[in-house]
Protein backbone atom coordinates (compact mmCIF):
# COMPACT_ATOMS: atom_id res chain seq x y z
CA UNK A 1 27.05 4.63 4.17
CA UNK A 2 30.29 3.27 2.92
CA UNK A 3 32.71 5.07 1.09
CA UNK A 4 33.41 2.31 -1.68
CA UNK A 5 29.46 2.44 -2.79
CA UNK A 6 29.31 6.28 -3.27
CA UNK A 7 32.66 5.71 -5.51
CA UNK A 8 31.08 3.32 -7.69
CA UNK A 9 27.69 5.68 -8.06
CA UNK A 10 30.48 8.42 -8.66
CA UNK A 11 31.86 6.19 -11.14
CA UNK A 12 28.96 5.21 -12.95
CA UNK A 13 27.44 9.02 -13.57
CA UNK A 14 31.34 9.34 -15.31
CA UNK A 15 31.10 6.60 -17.23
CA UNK A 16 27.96 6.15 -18.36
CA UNK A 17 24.86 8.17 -19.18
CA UNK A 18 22.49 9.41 -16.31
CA UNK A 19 19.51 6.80 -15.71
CA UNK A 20 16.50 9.19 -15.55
CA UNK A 21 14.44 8.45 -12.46
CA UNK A 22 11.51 6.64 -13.11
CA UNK A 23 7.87 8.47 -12.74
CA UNK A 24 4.32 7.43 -12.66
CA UNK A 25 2.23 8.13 -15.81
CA UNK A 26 0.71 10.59 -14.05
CA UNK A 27 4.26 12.62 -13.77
CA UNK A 28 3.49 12.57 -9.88
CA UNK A 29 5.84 9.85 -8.61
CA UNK A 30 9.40 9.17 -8.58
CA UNK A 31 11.52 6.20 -7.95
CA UNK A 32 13.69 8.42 -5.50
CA UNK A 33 11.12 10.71 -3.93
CA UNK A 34 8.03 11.43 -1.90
CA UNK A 35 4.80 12.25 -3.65
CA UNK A 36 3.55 15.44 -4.20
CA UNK A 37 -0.08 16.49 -3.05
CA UNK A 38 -2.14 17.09 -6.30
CA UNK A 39 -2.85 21.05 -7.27
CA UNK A 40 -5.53 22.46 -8.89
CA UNK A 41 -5.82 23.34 -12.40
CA UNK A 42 -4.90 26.65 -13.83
CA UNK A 43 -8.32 27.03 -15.73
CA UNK A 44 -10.71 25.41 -13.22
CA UNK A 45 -12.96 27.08 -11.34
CA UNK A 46 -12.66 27.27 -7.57
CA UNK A 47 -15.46 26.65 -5.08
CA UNK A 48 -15.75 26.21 -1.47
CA UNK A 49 -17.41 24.28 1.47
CA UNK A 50 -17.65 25.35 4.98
CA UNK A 51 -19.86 24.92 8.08
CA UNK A 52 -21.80 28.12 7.65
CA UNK A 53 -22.31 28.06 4.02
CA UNK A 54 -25.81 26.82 2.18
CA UNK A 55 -26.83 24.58 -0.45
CA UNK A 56 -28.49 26.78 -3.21
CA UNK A 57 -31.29 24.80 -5.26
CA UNK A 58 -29.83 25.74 -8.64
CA UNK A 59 -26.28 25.82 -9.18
CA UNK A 60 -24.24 29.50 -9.26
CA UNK A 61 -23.77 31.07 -11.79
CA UNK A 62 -20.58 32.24 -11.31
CA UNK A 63 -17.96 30.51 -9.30
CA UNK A 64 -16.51 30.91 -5.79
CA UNK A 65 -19.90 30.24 -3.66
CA UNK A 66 -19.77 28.61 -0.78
CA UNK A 67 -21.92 25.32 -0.07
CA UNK A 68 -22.62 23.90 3.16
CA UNK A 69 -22.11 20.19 1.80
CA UNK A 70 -19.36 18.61 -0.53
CA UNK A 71 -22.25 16.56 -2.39
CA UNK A 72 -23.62 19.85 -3.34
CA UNK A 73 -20.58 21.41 -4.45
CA UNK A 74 -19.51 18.10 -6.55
CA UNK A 75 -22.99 18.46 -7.96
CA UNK A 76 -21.99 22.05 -9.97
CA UNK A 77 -18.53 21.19 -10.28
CA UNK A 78 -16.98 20.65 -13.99
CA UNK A 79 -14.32 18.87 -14.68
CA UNK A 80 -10.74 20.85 -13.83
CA UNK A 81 -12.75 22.80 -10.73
CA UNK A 82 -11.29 22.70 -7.11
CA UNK A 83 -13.28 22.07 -4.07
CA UNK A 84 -12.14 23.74 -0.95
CA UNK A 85 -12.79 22.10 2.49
CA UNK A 86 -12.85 24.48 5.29
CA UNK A 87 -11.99 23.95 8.72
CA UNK A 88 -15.16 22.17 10.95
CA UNK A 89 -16.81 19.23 11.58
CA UNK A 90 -19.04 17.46 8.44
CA UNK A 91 -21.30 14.46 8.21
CA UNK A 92 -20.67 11.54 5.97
CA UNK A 93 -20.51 12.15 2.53
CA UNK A 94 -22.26 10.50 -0.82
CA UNK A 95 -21.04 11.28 -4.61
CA UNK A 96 -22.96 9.43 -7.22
CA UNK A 97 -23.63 9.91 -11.27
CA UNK A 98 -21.08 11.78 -11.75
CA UNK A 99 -18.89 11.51 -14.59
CA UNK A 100 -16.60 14.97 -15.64
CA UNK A 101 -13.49 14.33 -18.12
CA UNK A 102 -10.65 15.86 -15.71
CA UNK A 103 -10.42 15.51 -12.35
CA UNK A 104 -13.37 17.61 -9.95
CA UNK A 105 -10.31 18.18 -6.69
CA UNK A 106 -12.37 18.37 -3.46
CA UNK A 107 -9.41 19.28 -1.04
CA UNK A 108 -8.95 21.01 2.08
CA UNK A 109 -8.54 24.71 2.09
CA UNK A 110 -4.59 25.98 2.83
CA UNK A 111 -3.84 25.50 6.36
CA UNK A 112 -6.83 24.08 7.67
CA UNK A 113 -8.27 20.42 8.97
CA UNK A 114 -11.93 20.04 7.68
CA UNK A 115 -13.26 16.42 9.59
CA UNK A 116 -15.17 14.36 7.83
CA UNK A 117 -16.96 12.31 10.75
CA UNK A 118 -19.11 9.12 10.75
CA UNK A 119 -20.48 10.25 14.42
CA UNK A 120 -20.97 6.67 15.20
CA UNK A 121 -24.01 6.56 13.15
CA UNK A 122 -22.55 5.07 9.32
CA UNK A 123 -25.01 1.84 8.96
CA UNK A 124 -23.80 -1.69 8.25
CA UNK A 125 -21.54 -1.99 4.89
CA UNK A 126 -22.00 1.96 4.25
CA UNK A 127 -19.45 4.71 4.38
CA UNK A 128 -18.51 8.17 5.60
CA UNK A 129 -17.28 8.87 2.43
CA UNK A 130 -18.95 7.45 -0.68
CA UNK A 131 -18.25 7.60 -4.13
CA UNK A 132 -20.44 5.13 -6.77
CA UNK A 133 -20.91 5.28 -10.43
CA UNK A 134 -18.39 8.09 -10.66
CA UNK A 135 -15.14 8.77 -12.23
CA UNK A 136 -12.25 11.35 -11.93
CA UNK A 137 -12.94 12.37 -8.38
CA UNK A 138 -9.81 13.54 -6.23
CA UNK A 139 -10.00 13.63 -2.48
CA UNK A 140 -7.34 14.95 -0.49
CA UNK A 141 -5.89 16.37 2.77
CA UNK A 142 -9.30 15.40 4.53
CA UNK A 143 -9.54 13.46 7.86
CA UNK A 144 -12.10 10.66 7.33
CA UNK A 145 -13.01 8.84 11.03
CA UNK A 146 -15.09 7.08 13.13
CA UNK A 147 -17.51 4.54 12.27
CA UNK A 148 -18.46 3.25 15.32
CA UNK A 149 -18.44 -0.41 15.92
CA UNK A 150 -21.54 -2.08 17.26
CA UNK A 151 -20.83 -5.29 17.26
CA UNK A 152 -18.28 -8.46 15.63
CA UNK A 153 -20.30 -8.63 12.56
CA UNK A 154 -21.43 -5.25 11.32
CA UNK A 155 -20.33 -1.73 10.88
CA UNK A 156 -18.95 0.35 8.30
CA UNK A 157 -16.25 1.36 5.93
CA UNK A 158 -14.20 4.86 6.11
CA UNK A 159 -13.77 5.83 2.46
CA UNK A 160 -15.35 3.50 -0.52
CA UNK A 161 -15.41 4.00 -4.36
CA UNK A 162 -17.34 1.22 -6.25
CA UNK A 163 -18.55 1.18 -10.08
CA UNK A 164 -15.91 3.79 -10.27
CA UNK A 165 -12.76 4.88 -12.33
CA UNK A 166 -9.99 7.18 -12.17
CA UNK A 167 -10.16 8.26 -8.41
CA UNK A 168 -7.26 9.85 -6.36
CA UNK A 169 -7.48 9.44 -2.64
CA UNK A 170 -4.38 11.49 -1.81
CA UNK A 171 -2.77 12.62 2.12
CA UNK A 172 -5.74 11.88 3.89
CA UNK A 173 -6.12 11.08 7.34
CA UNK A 174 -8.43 7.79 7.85
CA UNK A 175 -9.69 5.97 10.99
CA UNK A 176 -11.28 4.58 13.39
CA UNK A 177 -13.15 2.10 11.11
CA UNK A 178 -15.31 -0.55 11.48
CA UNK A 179 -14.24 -2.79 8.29
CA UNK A 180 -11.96 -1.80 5.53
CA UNK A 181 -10.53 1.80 5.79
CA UNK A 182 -10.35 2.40 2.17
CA UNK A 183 -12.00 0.10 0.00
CA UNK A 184 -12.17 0.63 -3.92
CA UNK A 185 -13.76 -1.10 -6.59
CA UNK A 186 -12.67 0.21 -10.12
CA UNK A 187 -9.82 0.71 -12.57
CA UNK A 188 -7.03 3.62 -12.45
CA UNK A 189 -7.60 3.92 -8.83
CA UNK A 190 -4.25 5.91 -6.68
CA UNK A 191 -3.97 5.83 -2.71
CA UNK A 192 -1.16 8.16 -2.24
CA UNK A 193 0.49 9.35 0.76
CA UNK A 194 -2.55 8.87 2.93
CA UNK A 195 -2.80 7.65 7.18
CA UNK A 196 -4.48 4.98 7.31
CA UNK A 197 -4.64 3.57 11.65
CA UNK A 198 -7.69 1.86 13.65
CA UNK A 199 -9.49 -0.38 11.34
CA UNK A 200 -11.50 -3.75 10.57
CA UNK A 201 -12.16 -2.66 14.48
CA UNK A 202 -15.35 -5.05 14.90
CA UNK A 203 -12.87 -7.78 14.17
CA UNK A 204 -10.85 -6.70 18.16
CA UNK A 205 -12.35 -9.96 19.47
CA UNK A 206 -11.10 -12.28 16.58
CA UNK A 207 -14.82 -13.69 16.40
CA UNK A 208 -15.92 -12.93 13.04
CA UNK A 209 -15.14 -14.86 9.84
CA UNK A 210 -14.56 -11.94 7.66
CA UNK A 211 -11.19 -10.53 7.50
CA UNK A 212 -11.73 -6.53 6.52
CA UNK A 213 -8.48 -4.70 5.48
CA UNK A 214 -7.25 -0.96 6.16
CA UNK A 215 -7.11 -1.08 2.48
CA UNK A 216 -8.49 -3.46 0.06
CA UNK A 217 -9.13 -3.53 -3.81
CA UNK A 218 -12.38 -4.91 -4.09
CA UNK A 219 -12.81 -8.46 -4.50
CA UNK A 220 -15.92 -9.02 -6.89
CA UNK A 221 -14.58 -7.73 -9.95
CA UNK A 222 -11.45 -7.85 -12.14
CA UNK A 223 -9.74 -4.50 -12.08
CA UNK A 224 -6.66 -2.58 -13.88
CA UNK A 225 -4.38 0.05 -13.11
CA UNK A 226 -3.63 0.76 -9.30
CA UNK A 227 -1.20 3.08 -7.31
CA UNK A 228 -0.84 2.78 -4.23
CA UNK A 229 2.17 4.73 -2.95
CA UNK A 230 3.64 6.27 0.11
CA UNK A 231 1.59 5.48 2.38
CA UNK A 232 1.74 4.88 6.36
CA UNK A 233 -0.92 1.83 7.32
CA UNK A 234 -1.05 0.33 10.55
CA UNK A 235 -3.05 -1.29 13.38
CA UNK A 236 -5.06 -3.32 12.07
CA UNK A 237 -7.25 -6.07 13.47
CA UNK A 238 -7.64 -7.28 10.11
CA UNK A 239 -5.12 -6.80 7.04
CA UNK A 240 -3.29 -4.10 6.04
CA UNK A 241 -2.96 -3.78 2.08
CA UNK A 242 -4.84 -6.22 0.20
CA UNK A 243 -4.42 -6.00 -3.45
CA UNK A 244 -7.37 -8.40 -5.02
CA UNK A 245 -8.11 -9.60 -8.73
CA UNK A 246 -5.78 -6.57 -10.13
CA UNK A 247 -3.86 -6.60 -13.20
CA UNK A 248 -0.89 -3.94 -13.11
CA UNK A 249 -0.58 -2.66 -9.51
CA UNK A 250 2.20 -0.82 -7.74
CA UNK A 251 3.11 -0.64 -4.16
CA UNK A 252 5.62 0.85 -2.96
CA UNK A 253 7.18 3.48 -0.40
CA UNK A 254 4.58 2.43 2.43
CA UNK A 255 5.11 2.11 5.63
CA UNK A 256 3.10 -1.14 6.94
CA UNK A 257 2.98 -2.18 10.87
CA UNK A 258 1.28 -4.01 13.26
CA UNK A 259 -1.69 -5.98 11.86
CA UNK A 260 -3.30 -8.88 12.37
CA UNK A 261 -3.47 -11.04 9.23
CA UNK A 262 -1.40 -10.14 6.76
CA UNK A 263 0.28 -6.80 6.16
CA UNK A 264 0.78 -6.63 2.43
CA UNK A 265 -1.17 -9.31 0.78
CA UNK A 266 -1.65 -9.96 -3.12
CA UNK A 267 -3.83 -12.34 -4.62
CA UNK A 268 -5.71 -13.31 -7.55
CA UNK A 269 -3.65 -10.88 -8.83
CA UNK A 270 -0.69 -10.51 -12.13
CA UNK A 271 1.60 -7.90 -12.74
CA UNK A 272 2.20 -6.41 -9.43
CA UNK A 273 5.01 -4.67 -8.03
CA UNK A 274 5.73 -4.71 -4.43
CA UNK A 275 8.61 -2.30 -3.98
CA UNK A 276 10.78 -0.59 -1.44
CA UNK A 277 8.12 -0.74 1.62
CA UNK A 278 8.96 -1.08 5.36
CA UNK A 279 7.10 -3.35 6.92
CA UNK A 280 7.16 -4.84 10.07
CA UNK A 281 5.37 -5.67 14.01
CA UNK A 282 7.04 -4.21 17.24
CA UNK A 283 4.30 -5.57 19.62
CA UNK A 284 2.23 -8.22 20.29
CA UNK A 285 -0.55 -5.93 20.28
CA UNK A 286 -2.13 -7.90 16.59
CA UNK A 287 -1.46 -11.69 17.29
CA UNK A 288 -4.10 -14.14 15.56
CA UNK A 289 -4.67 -16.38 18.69
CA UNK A 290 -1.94 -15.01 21.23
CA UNK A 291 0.40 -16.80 18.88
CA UNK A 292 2.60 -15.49 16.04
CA UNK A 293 2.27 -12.10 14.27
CA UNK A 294 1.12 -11.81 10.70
CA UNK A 295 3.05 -12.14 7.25
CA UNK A 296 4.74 -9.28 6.19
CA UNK A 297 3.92 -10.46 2.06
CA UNK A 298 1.64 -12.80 1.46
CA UNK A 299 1.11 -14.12 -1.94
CA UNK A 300 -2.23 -16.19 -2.68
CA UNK A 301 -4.92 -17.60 -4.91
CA UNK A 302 -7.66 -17.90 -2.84
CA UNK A 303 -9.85 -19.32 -4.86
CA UNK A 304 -12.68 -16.97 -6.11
CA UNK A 305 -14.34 -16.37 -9.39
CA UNK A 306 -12.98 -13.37 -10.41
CA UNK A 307 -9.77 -12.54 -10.80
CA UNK A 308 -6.77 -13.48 -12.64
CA UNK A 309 -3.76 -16.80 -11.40
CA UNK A 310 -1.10 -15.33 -8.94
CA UNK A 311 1.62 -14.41 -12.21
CA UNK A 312 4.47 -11.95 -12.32
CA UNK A 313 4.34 -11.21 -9.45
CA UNK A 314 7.75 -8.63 -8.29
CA UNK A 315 8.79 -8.48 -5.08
CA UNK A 316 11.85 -6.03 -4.40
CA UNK A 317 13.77 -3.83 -2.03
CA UNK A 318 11.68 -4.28 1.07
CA UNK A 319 12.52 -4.68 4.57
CA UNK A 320 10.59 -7.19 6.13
CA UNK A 321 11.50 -7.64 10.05
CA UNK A 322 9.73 -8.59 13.46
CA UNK A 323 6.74 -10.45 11.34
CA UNK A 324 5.62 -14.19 11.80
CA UNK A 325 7.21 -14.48 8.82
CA UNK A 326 8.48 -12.38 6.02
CA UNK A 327 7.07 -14.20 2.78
CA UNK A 328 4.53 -16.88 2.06
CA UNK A 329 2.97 -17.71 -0.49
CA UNK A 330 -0.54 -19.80 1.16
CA UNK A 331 -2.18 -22.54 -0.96
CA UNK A 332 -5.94 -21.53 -0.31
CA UNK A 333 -7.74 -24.84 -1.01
CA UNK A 334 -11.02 -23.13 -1.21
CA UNK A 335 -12.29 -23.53 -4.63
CA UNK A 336 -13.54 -21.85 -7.00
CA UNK A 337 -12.01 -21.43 -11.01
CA UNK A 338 -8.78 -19.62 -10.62
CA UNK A 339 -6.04 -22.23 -10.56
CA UNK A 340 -4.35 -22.24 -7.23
CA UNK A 341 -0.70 -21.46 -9.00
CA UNK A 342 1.59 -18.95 -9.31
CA UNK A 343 4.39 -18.35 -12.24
CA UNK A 344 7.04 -16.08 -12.43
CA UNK A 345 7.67 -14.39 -9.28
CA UNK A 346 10.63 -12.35 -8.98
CA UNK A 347 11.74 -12.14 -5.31
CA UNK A 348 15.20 -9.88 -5.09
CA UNK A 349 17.54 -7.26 -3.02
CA UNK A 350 15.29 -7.26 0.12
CA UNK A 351 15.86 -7.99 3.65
CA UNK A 352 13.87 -10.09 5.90
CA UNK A 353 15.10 -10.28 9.29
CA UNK A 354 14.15 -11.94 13.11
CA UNK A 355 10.69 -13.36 11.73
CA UNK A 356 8.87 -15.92 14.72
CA UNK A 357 9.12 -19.06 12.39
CA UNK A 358 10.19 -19.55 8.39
CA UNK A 359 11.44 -16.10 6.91
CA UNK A 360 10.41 -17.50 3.58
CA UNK A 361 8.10 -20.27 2.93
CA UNK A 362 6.29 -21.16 -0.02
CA UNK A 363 3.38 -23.57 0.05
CA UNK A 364 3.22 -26.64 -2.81
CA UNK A 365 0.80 -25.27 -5.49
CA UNK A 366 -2.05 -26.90 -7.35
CA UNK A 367 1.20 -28.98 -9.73
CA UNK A 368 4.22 -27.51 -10.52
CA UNK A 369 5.06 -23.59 -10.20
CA UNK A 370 5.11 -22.35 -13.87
CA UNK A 371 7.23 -20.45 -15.34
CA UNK A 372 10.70 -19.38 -14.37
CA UNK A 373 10.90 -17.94 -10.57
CA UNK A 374 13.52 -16.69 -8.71
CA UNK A 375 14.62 -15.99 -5.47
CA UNK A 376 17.44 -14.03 -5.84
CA UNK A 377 20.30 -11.51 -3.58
CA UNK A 378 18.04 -10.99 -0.46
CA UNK A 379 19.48 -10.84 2.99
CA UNK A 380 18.12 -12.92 5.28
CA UNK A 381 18.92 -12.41 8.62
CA UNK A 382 17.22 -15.98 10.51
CA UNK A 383 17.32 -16.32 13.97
CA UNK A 384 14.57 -18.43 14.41
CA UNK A 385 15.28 -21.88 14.66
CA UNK A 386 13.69 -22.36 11.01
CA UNK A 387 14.46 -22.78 8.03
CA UNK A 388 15.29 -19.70 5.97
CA UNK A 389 13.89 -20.83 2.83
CA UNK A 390 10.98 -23.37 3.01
CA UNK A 391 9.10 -25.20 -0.13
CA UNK A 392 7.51 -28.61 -1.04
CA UNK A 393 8.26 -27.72 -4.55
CA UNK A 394 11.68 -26.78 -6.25
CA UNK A 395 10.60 -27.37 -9.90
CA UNK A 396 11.20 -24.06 -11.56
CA UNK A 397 12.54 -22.13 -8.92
CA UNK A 398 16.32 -20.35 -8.90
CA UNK A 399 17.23 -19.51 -5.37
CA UNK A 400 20.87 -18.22 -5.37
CA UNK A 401 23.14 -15.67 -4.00
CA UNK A 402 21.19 -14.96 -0.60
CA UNK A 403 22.27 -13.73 2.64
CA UNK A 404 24.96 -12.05 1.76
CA UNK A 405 24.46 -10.46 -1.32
CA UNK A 406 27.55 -11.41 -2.14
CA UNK A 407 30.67 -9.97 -1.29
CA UNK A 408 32.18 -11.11 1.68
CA UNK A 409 29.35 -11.16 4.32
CA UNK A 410 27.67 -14.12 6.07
CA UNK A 411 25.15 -15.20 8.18
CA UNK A 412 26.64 -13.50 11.57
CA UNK A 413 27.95 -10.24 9.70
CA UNK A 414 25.63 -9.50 7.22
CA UNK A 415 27.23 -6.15 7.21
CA UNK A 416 24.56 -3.66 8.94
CA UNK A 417 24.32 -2.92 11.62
CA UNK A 418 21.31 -3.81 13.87
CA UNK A 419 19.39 -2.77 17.23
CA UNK A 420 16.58 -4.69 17.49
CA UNK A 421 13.65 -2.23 18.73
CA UNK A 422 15.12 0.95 17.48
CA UNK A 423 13.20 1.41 14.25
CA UNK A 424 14.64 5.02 13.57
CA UNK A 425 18.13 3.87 11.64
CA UNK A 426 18.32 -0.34 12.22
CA UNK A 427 19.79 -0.65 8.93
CA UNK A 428 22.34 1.43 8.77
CA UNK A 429 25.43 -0.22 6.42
CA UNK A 430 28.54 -1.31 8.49
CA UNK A 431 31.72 0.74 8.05
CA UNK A 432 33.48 -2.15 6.43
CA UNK A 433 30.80 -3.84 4.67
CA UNK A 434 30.81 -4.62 1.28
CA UNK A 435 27.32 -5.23 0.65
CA UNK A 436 25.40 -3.47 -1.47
CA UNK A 437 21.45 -2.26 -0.49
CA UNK A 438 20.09 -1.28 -3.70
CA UNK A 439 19.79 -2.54 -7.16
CA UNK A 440 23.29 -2.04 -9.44
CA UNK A 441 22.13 -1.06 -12.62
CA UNK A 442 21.81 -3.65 -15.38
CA UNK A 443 22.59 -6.92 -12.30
CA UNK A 444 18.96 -8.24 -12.62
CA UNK A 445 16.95 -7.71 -15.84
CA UNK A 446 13.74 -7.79 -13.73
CA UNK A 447 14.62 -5.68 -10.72
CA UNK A 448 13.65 -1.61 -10.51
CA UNK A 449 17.93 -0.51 -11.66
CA UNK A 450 16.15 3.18 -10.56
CA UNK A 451 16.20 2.22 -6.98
CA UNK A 452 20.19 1.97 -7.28
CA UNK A 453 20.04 6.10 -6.99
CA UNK A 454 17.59 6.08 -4.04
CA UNK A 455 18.73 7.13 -0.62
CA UNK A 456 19.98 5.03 2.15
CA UNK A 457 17.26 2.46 3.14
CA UNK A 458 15.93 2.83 6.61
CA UNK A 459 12.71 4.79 8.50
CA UNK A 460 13.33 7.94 8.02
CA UNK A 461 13.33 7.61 3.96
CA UNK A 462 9.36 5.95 3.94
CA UNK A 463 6.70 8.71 3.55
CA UNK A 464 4.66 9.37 6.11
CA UNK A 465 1.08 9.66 5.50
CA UNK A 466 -2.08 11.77 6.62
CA UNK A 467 -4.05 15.15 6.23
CA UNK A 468 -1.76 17.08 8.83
CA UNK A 469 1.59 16.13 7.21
């Protein structure tokens, strides 16, 4: 890290007063650092779950039993309790009806690696862990696997919340899926620091005409409020992160690699943050046709009758590298009543670098792009033949001070320095560069001025996810 940017943070704390960090409403996230794993109340109750326990046909009176089943145990939990998962092997799991005013925290016990497993037998569209008509349920530190894939066009879902609020799916361990991985259907829904490998599986032979997600808001309903944070989501044969018909989302500090279409796509979506993720391909392992690799952000409408137009859209501090390309938005044409348009996207301070074709390209819209958007102080390192920026439509777009963001670096020195393949460190800054990674406070009224504090951006400073953290 150079020398001249720690004297201006040095000068800043001097001169001016401290910029508090920024957290999530929930307290649990920081601008700067990993997320937490949740922790039980200090008045709930605490009950447990383990292989040799029993299912009583009345609930206890008194707390501390042990269940065989975490149905059962959700069944006589009030709101505040904790759940403890012991160590063993479980079958799939089904919460419904249940609506406490705090959180019910099923969670594994200290130390230990309960298994939620599907053993191959979770039907067609059903799930080894289910949670419908519910609210304020927390899951965490569980490993959730194994579907089993029968065939192209069936199979089943790892973890899936519909008709549901206020859930918390927090450092679990995910996979082996047959469609989505996590799929959730509701409104102040958070998917923090959670594994997430091996799924849309059925879709291996690029057959079907579905295209399942490792993690997907669902797509039938309009939905608010949605965290999805710190998490490490990769080989897919379908898409990565799909955020769908959501109003106020946030993704950020993920680690997303190696899928097959599309590793963080929004649509039908407004006010949506997509902040400080890594995301990137180092195989050919997930190539649509034995072509190119997927997008690394896609923006879309595509169409459907739910939702809201593509609007405010942020897109900030990533590192986009190795992808087909690093940002597109797609003009759907498929129909439906949401206007195929997109207004005010803010597109600043991130780098993508060595995409196959366009690092950037945005297709013409249904008219003019409304609004005011801008494409501001990303480094774009293009060595594909391409161009770097690609549009059919300029009206309303400011695209300025790119590359080099902006002192004294180009095309060929873009000031870090780079080994292509060695993901550990790639973007390390240059001992003479001049350019500047995160956001100086105050530069860009839209950007996330918090980030300016963070660490130095490269792998080691995205979370890692899963149950055995």
């Amino acid at each position: 890290m150079q020398t001249s940017r720690w004297t201006a943070i040095a000068l800043l704390f001097a001169l001016a007063p401290l910029i508090a960090k920024a957290a999530g409403a929930d307290g649990s996230w920081t601008w700067c650092s990993a997320p937490a794993r949740l922790q039980p109340t200090s008045w709930g109750r605490p009950w447990h779950v383990a292989t040799w326990g029993s299912d009583p046909g009345s609930c206890p009176s008194s707390s501390g039993y042990t269940f065989r089943t975490i149905s059962a145990a959700v069944r006589c939990a009030w709101g505040g309790d904790t759940i403890y998962v012991h160590n063993g092997t479980y079958g799939p799991v089904s919460i419904s009806n249940v609506w406490p005013s705090n959180d019910i925290l099923i969670t594994n016990a200290s130390g230990e690696n309960p298994v939620i497993d599907g053993w191959s037998s979770v039907g067609d569209y059903q799930s080894i862990f289910s949670i419908w008509n519910a609210r304020h349920i927390a899951v965490q530190g569980l490993i959730i696997q194994n579907t089993g894939v029968p065939d192209s066009e069936h199979g089943g879902y790892g973890f899936k919340a519909t008709n549901a609020s206020d859930v918390k799916v927090y450092f679990n361990t995910i996979r082996n899926t047959a469609r989505h991985g996590v799929v959730l259907e509701g409104n102040s829904m958070e998917v923090v620091g959670n594994e997430i490998a091996n799924s849309s599986m059925r879709n291996q032979w690029q057959s079907s005409n579905w295209w399942d997600a490792s993690f997907a808001s669902g797509g039938s309903i309009r939905q608010w409020g949605l965290k999805f944070v710190g998490n490490d989501v990769h080989d897919s044969y379908g898409e990565c992160v799909d955020i769908i018909n959501a109003s106020g989302a946030t993704v950020e500090g993920n680690r997303v690699h190696n899928c097959l279409s599309g590793n963080v796509y929004v649509s039908n979506s407004e006010q949506v943050t997509v902040n400080r993720n890594y995301i990137y391909a180092n195989n050919d392992s997930y190539t649509r046709s034995g072509d190119y690799r997927s997008v690394g952000i896609g923006l879309a409408n595509e169409g459907v009758n739910s939702g809201f137009q593509l609007n405010n859209i942020r897109v900030t501090n990533n590192i986009v590298e190795g992808t087909g390309q690093a940002l597109r938005y797609w003009r759907s044409h498929s129909g439906g009543n949401i206007w195929d348009m997109y207004a005010n996207l803010y597109v600043g301070f991130n780098t993508f670098a060595r995409t196959q074709t366009w690092p950037v390209r945005f297709d013409g819209p249904d008219g003019n792009p409304q609004g005011w958007n801008r494409f501001r102080q990303n480094l774009v390192i293009n060595t594909s033949g391409w161009d770097w920026f690609s549009t059919v439509s300029w009206t309303n777009w400011e695209v300025s001070k790119n590359y080099n963001y902006s002192w004294g670096t180009s095309t060929t020195n873009p000031g870090v320095v780079y080994a292509g393949g060695t993901w550990p460190g790639a973007y390390q800054l240059r001992n003479d560069a001049s350019i500047r990674w995160t956001v100086p406070p105050w530069s860009e009224w839209d950007a996330p001025n918090q980030d300016y504090y963070c660490q130095n951006r490269n792998l080691g400073d995205w979370s890692y996810g899963g149950a055995l953290r």
